[in-house]
N, C-alpha and C. Protein backbone atom coordinates (compact mmCIF):
# COMPACT_ATOMS: atom_id res chain seq x y z
N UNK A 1 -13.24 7.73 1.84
CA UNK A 1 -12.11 7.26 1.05
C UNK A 1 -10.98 6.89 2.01
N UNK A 2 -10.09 6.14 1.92
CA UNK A 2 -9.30 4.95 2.74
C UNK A 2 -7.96 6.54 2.65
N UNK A 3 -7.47 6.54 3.17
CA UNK A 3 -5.98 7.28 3.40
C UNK A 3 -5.37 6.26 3.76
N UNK A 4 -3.86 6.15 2.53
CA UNK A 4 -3.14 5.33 2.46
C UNK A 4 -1.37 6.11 3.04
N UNK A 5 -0.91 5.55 4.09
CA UNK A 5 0.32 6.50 4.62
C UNK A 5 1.42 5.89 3.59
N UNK A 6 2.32 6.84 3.57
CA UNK A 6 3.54 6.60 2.32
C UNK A 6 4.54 6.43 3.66
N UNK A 7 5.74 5.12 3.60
CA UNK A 7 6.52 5.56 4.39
C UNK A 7 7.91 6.53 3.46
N UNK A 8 8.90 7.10 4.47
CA UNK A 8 9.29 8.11 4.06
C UNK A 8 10.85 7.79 3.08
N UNK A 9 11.14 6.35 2.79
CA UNK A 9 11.90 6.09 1.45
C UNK A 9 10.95 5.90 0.05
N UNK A 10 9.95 5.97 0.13
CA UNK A 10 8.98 5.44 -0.95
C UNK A 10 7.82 7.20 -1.25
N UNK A 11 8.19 7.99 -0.16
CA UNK A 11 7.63 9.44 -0.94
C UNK A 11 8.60 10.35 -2.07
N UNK A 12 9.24 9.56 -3.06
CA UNK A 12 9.72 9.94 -3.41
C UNK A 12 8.74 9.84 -4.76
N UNK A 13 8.40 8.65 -4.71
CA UNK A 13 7.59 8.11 -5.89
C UNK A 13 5.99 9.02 -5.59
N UNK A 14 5.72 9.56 -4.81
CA UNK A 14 4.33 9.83 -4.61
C UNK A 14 4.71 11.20 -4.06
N UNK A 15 5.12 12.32 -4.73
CA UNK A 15 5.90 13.71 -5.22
C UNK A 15 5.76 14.75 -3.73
N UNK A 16 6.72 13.28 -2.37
CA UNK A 16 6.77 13.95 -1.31
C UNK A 16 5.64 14.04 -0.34
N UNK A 17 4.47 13.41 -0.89
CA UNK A 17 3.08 13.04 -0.10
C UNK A 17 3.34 11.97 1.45
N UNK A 18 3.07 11.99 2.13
CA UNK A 18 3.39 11.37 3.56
C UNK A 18 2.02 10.63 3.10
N UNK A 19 0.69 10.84 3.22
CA UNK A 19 -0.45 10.15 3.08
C UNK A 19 -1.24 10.34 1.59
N UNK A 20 -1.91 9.38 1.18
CA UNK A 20 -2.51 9.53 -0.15
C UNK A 20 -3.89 9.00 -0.53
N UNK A 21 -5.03 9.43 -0.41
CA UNK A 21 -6.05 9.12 -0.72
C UNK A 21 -6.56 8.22 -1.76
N UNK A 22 -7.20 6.99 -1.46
CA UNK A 22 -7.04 5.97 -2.28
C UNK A 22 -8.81 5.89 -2.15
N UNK A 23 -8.58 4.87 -3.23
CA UNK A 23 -10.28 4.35 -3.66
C UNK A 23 -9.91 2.76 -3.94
N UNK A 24 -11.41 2.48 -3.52
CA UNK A 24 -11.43 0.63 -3.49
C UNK A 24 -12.22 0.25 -2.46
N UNK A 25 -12.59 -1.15 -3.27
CA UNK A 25 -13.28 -1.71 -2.02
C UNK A 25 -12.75 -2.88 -1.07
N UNK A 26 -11.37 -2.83 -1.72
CA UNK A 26 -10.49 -3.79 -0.93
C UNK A 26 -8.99 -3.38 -1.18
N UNK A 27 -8.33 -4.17 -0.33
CA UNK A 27 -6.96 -3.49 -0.87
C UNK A 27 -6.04 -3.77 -1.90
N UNK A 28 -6.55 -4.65 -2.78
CA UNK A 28 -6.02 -4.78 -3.91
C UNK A 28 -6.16 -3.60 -5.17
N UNK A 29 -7.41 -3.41 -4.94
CA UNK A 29 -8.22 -1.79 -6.00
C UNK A 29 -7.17 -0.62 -4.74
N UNK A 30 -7.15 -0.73 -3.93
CA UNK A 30 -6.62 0.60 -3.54
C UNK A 30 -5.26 0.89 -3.42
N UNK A 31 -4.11 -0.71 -3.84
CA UNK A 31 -3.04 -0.48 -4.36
C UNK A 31 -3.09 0.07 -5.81
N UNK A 32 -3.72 -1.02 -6.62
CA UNK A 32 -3.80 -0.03 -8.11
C UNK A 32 -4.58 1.03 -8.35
N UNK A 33 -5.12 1.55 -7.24
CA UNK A 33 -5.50 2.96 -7.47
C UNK A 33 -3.95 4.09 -7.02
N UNK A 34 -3.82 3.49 -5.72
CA UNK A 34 -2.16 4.00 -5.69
C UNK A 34 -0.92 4.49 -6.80
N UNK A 35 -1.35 3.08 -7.32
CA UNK A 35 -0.38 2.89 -8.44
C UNK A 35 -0.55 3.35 -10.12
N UNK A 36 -2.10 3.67 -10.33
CA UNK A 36 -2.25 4.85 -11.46
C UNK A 36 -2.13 6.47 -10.83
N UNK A 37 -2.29 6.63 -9.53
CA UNK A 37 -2.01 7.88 -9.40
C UNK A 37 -0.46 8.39 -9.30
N UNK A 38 0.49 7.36 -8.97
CA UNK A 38 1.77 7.24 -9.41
C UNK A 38 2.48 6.41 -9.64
N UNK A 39 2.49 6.28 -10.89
CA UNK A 39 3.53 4.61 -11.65
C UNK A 39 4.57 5.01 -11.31
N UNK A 40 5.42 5.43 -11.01
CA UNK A 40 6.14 5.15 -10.25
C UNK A 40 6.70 4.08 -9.63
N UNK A 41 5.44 4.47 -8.34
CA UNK A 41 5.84 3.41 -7.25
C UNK A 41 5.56 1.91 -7.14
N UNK A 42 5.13 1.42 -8.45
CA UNK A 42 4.27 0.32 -8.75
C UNK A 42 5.31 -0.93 -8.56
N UNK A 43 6.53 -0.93 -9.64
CA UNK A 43 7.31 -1.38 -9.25
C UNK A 43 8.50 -1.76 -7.58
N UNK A 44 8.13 -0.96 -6.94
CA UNK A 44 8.08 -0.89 -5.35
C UNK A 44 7.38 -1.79 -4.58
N UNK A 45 6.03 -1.84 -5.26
CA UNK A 45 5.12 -2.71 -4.55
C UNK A 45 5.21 -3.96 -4.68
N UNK A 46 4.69 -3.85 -6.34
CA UNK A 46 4.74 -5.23 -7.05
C UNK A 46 5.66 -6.16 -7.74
N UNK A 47 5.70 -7.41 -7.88
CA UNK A 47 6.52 -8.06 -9.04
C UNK A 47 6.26 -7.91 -10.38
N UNK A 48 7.21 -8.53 -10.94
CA UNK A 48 6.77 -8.52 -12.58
C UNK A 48 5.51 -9.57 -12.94
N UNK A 49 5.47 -10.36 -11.64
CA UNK A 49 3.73 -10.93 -11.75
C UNK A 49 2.53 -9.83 -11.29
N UNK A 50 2.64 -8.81 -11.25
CA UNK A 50 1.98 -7.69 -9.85
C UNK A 50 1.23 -8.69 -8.99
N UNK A 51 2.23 -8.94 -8.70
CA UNK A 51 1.74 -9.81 -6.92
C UNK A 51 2.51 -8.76 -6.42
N UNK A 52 1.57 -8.41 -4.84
CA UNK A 52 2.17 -7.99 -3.56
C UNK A 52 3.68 -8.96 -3.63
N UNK A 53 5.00 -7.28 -3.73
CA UNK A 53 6.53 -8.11 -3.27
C UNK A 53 6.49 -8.60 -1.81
N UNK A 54 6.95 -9.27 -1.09
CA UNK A 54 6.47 -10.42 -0.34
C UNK A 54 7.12 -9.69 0.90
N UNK A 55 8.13 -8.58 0.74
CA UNK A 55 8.53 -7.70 1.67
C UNK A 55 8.03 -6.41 1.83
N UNK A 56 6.95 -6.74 1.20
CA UNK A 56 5.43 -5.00 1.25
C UNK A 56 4.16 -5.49 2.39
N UNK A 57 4.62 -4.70 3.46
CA UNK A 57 3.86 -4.68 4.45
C UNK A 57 2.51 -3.95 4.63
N UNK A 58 1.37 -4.46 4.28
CA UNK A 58 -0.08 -3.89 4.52
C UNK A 58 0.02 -3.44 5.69
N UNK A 59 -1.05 -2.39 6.72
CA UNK A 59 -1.13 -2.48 7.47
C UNK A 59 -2.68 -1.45 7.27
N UNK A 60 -4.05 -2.40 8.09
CA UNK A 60 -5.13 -1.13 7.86
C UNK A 60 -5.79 -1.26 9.71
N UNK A 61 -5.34 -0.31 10.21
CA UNK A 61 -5.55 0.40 11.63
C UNK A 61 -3.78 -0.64 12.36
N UNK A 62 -4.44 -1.72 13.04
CA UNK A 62 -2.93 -2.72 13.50
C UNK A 62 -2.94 -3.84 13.17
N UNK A 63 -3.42 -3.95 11.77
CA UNK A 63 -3.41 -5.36 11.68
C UNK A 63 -3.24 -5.94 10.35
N UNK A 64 -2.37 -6.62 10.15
CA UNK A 64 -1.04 -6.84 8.87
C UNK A 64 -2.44 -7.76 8.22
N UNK A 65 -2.29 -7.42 7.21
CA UNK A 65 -3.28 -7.94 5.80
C UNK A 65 -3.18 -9.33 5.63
N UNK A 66 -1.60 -9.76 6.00
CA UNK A 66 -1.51 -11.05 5.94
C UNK A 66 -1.92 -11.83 6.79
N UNK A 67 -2.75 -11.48 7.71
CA UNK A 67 -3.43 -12.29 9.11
C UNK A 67 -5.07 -11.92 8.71
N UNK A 68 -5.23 -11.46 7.64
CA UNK A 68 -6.82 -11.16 7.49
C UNK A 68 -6.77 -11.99 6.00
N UNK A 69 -7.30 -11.23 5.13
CA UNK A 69 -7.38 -11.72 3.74
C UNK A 69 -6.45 -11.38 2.85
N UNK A 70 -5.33 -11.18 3.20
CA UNK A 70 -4.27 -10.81 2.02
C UNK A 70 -4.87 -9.54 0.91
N UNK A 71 -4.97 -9.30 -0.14
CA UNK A 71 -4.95 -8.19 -1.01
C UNK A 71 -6.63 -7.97 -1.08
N UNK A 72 -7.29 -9.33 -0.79
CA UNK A 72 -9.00 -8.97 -0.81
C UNK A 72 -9.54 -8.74 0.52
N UNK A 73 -8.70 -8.13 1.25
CA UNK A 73 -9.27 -7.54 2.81
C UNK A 73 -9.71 -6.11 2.02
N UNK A 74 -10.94 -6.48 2.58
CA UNK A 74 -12.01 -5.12 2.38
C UNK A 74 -11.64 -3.94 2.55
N UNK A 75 -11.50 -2.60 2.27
CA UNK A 75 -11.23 -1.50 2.93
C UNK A 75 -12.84 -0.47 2.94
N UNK A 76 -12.94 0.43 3.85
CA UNK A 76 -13.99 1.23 3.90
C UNK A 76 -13.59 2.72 4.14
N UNK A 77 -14.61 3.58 3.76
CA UNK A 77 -14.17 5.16 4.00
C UNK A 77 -13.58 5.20 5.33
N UNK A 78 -12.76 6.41 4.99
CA UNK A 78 -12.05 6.27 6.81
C UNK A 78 -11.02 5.36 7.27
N UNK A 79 -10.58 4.12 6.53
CA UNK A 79 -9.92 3.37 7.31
C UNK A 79 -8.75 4.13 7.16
N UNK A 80 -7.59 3.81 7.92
CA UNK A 80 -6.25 4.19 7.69
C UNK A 80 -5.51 3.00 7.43
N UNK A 81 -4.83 3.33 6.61
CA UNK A 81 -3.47 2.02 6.06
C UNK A 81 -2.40 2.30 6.17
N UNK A 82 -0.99 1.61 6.40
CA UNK A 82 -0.10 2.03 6.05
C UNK A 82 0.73 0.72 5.30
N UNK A 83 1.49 1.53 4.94
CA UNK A 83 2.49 0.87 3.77
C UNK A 83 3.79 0.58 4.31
N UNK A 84 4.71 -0.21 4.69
CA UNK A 84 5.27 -0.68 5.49
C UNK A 84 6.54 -1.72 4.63
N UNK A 85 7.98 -1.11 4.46
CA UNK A 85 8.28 -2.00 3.44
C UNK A 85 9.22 -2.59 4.53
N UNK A 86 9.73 -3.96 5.17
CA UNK A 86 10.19 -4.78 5.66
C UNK A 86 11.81 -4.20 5.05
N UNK A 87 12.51 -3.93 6.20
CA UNK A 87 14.06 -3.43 6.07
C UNK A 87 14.72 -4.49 6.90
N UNK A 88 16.10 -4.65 5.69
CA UNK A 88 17.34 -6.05 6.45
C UNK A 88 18.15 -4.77 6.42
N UNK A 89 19.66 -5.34 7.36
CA UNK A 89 20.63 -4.71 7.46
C UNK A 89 21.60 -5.86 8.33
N UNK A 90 22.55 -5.51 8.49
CA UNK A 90 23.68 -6.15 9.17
C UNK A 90 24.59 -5.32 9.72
């Protein structure tokens, strides 16, 4: 099963969990597996289209989802992911 890392403004929604065990065979099933184990954070991720928000950073071992297949990049037992939300400031 894929372990999905929470970063640490978004464990709030996932009740203080740093990492979270996900199911799927790609990473689209293993966001909405994410996201029935806490609605919550769904809105975090997704739009009101549930498209990936365009400032939600995949990441499975070093390599950003958006340089592979976007949401139908495969995942397998064991991989590690992280969740990565793109921060502005001034």
């Amino acid at each position: 099963m894929p372990t999905l890392k929470i970063p640490t403004p978004l464990r709030t929604y996932t009740n203080g969990k740093s990492e979270v065990n996900v199911s799927g065979s790609n990473i689209s099933d293993a966001l909405a597996d994410l996201s029935n184990q806490f609605p919550a954070i769904k809105p975090h991720i997704f739009n009101e289209g549930n498209e990936l928000r365009p400032f939600v950073n995949i990441f499975i071992g070093e390599h950003n989802i958006k340089d592979l297949q976007g949401v139908d990049t495969p995942v397998n037992a064991g991989d590690r992911l992280m969740l990565i939300p793109s921060i502005a400031g001034g």
